[in-house]
N, C-alpha and C. Protein backbone atom coordinates (compact mmCIF):
# COMPACT_ATOMS: atom_id res chain seq x y z
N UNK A 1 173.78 244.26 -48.18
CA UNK A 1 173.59 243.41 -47.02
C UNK A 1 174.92 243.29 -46.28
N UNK A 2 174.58 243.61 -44.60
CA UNK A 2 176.09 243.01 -44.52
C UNK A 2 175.76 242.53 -43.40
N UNK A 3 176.78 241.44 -43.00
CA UNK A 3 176.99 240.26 -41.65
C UNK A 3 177.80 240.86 -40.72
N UNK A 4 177.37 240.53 -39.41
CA UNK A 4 178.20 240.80 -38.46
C UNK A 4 177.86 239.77 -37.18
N UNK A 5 179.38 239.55 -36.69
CA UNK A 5 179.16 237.94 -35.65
C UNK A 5 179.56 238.85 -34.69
N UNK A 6 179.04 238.15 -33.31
CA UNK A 6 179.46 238.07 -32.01
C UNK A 6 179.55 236.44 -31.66
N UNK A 7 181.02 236.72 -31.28
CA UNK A 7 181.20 235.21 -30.60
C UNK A 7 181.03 235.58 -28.77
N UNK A 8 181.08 234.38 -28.48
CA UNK A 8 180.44 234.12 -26.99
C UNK A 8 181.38 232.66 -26.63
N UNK A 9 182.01 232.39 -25.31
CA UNK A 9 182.24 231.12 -24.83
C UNK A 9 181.50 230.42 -24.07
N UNK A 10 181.26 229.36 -23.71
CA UNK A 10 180.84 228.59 -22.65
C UNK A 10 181.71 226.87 -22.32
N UNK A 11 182.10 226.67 -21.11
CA UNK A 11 182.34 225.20 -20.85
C UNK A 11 181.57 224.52 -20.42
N UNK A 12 181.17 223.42 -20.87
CA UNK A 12 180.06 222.44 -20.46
C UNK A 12 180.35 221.05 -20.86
N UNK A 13 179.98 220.04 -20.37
CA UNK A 13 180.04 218.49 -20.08
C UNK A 13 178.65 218.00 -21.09
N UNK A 14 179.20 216.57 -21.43
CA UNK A 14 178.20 215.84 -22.29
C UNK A 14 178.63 214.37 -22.42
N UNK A 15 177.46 213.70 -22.62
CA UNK A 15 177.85 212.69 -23.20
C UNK A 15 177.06 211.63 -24.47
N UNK A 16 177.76 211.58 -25.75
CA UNK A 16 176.53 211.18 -26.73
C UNK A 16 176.21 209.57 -26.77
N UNK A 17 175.04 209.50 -26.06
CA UNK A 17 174.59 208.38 -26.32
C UNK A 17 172.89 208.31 -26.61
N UNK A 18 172.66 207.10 -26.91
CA UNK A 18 170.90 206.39 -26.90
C UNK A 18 171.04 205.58 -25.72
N UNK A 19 169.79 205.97 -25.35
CA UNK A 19 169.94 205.03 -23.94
C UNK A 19 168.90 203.64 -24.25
N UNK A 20 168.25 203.61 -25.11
CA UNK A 20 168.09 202.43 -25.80
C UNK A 20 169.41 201.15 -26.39
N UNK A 21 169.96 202.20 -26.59
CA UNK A 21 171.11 201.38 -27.44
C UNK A 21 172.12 200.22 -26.21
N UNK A 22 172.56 199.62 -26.00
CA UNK A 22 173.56 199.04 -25.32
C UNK A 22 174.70 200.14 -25.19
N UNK A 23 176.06 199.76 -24.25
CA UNK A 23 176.80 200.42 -24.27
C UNK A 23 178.30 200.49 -24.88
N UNK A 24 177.57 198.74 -25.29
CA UNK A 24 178.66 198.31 -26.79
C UNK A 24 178.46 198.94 -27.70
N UNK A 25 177.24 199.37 -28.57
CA UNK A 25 176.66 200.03 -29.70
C UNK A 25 177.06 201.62 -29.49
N UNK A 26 176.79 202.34 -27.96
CA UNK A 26 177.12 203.27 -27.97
C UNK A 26 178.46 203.85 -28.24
N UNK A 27 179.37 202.79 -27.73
CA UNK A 27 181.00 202.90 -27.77
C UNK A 27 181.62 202.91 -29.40
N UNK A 28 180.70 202.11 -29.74
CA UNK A 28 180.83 201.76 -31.38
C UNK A 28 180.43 202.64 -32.20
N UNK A 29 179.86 203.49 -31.76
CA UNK A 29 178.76 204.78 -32.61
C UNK A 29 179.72 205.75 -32.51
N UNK A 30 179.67 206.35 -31.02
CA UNK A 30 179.88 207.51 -30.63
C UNK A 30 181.45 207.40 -30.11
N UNK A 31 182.01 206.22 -29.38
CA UNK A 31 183.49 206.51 -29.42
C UNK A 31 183.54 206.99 -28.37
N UNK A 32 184.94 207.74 -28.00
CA UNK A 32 185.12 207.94 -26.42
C UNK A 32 184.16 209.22 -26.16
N UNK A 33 183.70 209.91 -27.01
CA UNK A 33 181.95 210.66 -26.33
C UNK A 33 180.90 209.91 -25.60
N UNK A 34 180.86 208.57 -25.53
CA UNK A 34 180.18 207.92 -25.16
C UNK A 34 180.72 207.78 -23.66
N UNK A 35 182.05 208.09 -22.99
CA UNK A 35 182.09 207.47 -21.76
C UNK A 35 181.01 208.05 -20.83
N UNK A 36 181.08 206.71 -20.13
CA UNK A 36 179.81 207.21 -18.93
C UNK A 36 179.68 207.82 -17.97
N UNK A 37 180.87 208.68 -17.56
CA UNK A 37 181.53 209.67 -17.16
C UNK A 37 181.33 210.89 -17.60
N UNK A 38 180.57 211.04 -18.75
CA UNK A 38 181.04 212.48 -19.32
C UNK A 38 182.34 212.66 -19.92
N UNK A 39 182.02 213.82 -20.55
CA UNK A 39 183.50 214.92 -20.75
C UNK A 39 182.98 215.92 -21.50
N UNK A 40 183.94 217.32 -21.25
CA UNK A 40 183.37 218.33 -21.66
C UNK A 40 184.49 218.90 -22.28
N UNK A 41 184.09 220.50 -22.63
CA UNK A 41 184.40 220.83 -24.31
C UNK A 41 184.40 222.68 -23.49
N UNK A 42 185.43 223.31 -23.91
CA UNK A 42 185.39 224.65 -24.22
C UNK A 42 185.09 225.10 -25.22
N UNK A 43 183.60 225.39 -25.41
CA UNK A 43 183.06 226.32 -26.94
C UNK A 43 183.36 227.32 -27.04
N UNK A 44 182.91 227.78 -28.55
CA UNK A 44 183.00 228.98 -28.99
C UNK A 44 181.70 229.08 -29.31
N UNK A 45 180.76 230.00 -29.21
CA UNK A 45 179.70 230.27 -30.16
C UNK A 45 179.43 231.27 -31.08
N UNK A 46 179.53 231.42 -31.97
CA UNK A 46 179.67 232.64 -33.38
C UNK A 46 178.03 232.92 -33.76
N UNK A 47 177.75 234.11 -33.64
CA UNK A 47 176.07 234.35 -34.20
C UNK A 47 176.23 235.35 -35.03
N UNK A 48 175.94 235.08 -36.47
CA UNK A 48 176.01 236.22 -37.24
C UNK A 48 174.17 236.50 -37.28
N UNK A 49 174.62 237.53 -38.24
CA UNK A 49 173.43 238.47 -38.25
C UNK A 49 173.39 239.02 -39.29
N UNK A 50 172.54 239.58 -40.08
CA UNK A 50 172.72 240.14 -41.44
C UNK A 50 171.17 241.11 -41.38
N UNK A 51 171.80 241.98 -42.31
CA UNK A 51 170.63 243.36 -42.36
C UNK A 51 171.48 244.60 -43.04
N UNK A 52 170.49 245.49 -43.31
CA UNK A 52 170.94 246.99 -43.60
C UNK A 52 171.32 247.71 -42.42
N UNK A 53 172.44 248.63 -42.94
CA UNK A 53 173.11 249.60 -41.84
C UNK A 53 171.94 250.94 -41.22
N UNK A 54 171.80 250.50 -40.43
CA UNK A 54 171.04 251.81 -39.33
C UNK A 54 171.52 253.31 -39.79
N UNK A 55 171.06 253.55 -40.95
CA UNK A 55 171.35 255.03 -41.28
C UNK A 55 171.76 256.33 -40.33
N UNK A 56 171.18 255.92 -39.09
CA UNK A 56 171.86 256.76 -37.72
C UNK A 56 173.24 256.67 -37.05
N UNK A 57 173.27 255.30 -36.86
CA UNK A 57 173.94 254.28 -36.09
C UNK A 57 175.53 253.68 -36.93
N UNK A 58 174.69 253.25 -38.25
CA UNK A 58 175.63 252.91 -39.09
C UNK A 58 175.71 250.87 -38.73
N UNK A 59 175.40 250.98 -37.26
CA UNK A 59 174.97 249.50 -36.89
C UNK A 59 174.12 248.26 -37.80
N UNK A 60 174.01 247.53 -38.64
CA UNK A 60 173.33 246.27 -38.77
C UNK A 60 172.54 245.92 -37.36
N UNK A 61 173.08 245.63 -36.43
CA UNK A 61 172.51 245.83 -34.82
C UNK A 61 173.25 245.78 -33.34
N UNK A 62 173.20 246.55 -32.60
CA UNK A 62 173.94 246.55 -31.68
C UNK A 62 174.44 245.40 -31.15
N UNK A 63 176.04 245.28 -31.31
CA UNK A 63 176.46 243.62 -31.17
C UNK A 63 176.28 243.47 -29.26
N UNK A 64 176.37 244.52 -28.28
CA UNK A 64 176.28 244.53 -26.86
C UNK A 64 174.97 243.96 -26.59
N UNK A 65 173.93 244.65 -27.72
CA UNK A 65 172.35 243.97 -27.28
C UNK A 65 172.43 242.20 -27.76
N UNK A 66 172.97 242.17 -28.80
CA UNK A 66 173.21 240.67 -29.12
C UNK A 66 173.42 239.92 -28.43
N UNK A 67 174.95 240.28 -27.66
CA UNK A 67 175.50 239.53 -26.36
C UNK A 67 175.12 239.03 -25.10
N UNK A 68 173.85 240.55 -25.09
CA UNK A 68 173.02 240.04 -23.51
C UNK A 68 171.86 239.18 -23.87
N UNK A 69 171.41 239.13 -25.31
CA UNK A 69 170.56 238.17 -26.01
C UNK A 69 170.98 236.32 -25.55
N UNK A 70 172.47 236.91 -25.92
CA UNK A 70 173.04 235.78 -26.03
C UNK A 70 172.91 235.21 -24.61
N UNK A 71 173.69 236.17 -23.66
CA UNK A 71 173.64 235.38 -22.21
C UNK A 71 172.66 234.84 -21.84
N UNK A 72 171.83 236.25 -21.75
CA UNK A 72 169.78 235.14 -21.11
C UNK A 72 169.66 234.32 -21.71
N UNK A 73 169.68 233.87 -22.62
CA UNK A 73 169.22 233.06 -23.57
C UNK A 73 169.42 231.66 -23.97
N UNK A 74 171.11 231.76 -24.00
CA UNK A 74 172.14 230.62 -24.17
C UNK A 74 172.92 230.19 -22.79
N UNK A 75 173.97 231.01 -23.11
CA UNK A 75 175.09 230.95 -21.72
C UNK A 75 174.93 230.61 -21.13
N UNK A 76 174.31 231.71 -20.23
CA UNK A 76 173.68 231.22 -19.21
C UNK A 76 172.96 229.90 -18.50
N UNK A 77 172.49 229.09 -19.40
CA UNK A 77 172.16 228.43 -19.26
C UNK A 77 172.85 226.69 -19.74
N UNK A 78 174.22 227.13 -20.44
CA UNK A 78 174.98 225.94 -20.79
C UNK A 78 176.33 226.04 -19.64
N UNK A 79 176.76 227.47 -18.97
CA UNK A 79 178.04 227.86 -19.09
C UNK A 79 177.95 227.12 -17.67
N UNK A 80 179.01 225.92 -17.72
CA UNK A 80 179.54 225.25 -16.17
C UNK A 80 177.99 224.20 -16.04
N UNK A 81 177.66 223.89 -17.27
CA UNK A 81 176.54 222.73 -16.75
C UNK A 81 176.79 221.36 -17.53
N UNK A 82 175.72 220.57 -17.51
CA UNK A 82 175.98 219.32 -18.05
C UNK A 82 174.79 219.61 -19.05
N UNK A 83 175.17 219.37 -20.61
CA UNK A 83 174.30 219.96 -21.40
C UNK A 83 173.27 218.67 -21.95
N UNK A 84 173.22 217.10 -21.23
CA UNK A 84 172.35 216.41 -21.23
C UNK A 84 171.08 216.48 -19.91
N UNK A 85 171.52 217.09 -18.83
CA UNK A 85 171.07 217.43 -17.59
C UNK A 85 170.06 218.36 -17.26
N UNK A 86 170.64 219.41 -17.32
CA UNK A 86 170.73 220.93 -16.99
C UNK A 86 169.95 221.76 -18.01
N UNK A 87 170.39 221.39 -18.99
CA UNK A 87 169.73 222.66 -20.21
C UNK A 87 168.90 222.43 -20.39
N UNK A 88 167.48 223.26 -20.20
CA UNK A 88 166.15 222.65 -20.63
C UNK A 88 165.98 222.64 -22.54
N UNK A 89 166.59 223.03 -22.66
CA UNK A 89 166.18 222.84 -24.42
C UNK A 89 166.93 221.93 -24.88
N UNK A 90 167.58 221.35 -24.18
CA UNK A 90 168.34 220.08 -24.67
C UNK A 90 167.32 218.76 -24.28
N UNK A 91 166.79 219.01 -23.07
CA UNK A 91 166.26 217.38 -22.62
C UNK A 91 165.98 216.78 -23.68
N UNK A 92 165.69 215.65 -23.39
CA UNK A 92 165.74 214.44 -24.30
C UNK A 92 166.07 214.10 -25.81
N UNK A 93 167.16 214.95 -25.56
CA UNK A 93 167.74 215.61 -27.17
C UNK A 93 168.85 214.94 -27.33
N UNK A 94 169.69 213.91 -28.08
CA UNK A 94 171.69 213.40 -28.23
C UNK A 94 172.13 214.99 -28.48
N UNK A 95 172.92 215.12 -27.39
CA UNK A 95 173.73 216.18 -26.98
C UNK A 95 174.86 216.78 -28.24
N UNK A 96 174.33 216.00 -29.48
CA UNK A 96 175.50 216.67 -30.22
C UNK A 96 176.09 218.10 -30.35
N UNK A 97 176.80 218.28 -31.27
CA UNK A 97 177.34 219.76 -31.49
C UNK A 97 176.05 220.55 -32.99
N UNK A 98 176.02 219.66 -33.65
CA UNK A 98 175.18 219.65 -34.69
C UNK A 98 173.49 220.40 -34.44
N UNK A 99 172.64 219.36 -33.20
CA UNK A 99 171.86 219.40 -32.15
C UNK A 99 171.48 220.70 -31.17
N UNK A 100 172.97 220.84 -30.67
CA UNK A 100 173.27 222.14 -30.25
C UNK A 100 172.73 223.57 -30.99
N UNK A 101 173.55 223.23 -32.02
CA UNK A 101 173.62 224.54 -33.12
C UNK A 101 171.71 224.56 -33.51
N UNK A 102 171.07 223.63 -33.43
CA UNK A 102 169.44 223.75 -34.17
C UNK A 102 169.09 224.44 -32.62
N UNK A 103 169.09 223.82 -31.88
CA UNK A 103 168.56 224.34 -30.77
C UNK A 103 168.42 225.96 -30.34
N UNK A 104 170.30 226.24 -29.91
CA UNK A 104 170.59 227.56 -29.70
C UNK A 104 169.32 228.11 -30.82
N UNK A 105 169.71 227.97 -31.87
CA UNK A 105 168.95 228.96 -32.87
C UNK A 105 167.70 228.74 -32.64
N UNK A 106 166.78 228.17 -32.18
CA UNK A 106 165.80 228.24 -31.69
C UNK A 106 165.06 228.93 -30.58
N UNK A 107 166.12 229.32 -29.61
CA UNK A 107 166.12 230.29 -28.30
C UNK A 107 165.99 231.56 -28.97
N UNK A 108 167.32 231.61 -29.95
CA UNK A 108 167.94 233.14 -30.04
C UNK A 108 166.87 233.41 -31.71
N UNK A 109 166.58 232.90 -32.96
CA UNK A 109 165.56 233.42 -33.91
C UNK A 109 164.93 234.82 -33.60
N UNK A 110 163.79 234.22 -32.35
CA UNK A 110 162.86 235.91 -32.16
C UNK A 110 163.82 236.74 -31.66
N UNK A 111 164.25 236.94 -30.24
CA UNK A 111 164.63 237.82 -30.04
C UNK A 111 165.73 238.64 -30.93
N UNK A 112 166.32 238.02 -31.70
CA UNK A 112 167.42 238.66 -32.36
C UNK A 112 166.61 239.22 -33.93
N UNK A 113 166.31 238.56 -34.57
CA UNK A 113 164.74 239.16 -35.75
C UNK A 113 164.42 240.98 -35.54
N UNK A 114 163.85 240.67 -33.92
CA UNK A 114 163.03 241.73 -33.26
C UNK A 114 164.25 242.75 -33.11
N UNK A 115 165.49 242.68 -33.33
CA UNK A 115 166.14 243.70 -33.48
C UNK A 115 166.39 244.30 -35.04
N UNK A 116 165.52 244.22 -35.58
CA UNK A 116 165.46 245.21 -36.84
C UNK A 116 166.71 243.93 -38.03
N UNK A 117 166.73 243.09 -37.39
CA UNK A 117 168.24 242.35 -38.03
C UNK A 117 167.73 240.97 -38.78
N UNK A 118 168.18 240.12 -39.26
CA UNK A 118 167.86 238.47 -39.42
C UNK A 118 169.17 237.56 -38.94
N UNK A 119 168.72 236.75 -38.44
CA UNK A 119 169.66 235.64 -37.78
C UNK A 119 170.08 234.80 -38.92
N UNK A 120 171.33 234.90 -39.24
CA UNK A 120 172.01 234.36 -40.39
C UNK A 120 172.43 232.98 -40.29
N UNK A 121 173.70 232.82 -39.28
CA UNK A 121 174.10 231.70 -38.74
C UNK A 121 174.71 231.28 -37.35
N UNK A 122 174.45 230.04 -36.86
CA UNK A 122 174.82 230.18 -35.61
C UNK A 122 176.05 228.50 -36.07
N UNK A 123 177.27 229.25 -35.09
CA UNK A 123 178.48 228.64 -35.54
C UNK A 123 179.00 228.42 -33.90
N UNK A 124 179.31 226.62 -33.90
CA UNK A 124 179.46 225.96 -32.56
C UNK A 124 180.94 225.50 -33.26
N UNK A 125 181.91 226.53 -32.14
CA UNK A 125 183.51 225.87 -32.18
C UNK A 125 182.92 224.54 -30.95
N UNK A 126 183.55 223.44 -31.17
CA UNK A 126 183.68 222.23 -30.08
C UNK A 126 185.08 221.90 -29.42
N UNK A 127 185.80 221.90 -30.70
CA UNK A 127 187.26 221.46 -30.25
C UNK A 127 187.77 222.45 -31.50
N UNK A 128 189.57 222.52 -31.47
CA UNK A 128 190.07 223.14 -32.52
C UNK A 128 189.94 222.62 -33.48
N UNK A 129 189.72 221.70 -33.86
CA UNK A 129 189.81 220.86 -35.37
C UNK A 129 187.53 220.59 -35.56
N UNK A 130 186.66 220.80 -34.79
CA UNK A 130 185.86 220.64 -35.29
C UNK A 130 184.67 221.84 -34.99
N UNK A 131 183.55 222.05 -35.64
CA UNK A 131 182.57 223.13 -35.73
C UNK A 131 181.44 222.46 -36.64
N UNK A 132 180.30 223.36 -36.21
CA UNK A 132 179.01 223.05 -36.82
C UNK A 132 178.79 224.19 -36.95
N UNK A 133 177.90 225.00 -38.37
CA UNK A 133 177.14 225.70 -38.41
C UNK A 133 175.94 225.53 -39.15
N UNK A 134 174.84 226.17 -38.40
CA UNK A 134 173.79 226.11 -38.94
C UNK A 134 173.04 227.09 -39.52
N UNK A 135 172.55 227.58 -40.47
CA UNK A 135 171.88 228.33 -41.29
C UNK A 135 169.88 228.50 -41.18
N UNK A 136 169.75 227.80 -40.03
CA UNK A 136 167.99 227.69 -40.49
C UNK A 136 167.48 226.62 -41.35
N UNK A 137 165.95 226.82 -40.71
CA UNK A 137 165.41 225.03 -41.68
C UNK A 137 165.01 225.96 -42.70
């Protein structure tokens, strides 16, 4: 078996709150993610992949087809937006990084599968000191 990642960037805006909650509780929860302003984050996104080598190819799966997987799919749709707003697979979702990572993998599963491959893990840089990865339910 072997793994192989393509990372991907995107910048995008957020802000974690319940809108049930007050904005004392939110401040208290979530901390300066909570301002009501926003603030945003230069990601990283890491998608591994795991499978047997393409006896032709020598490929697990073409990481270029991955990437344009990635754009339609993801990017595209986070890169320069507000990811409580904008992203339809986020609506009514707390914008976490955690959140994020179930989601993405929810876009990208089939199409990436359907390349002869399995979707291993999907890995959300947020800041330098923090990351989420997720493995599948």
């Amino acid at each position: 078996m072997v793994y192989i990642t393509r990372r991907e960037q995107f910048s995008a805006a957020h802000k974690l709150f319940r809108k049930e909650w007050s904005e004392e509780k939110n401040n208290e929860v979530f901390g300066k993610c909570s301002n009501p302003n926003w603030h945003g984050h230069n990601y990283e996104l890491f998608v591994t992949v795991k499978g047997e080598q393409n006896p032709d190819t020598s490929f697990v799966a073409n990481l270029s087809t991955i990437s344009v997987i990635l754009r339609e799919k993801v990017i595209s749709k986070l890169d320069h937006k507000n990811i409580n707003l904008d992203v339809d697979f986020m609506k009514g979702k707390t914008a976490t990084t955690e959140t994020l990572a179930v989601e993405i993998w929810k876009q990208i599963e089939t199409p990436i599968n359907q390349l002869g491959c399995t979707l291993h893990c999907v890995k959300i840089r947020e800041t330098e000191n923090n990351y989420v990865e997720y493995f599948g339910s």
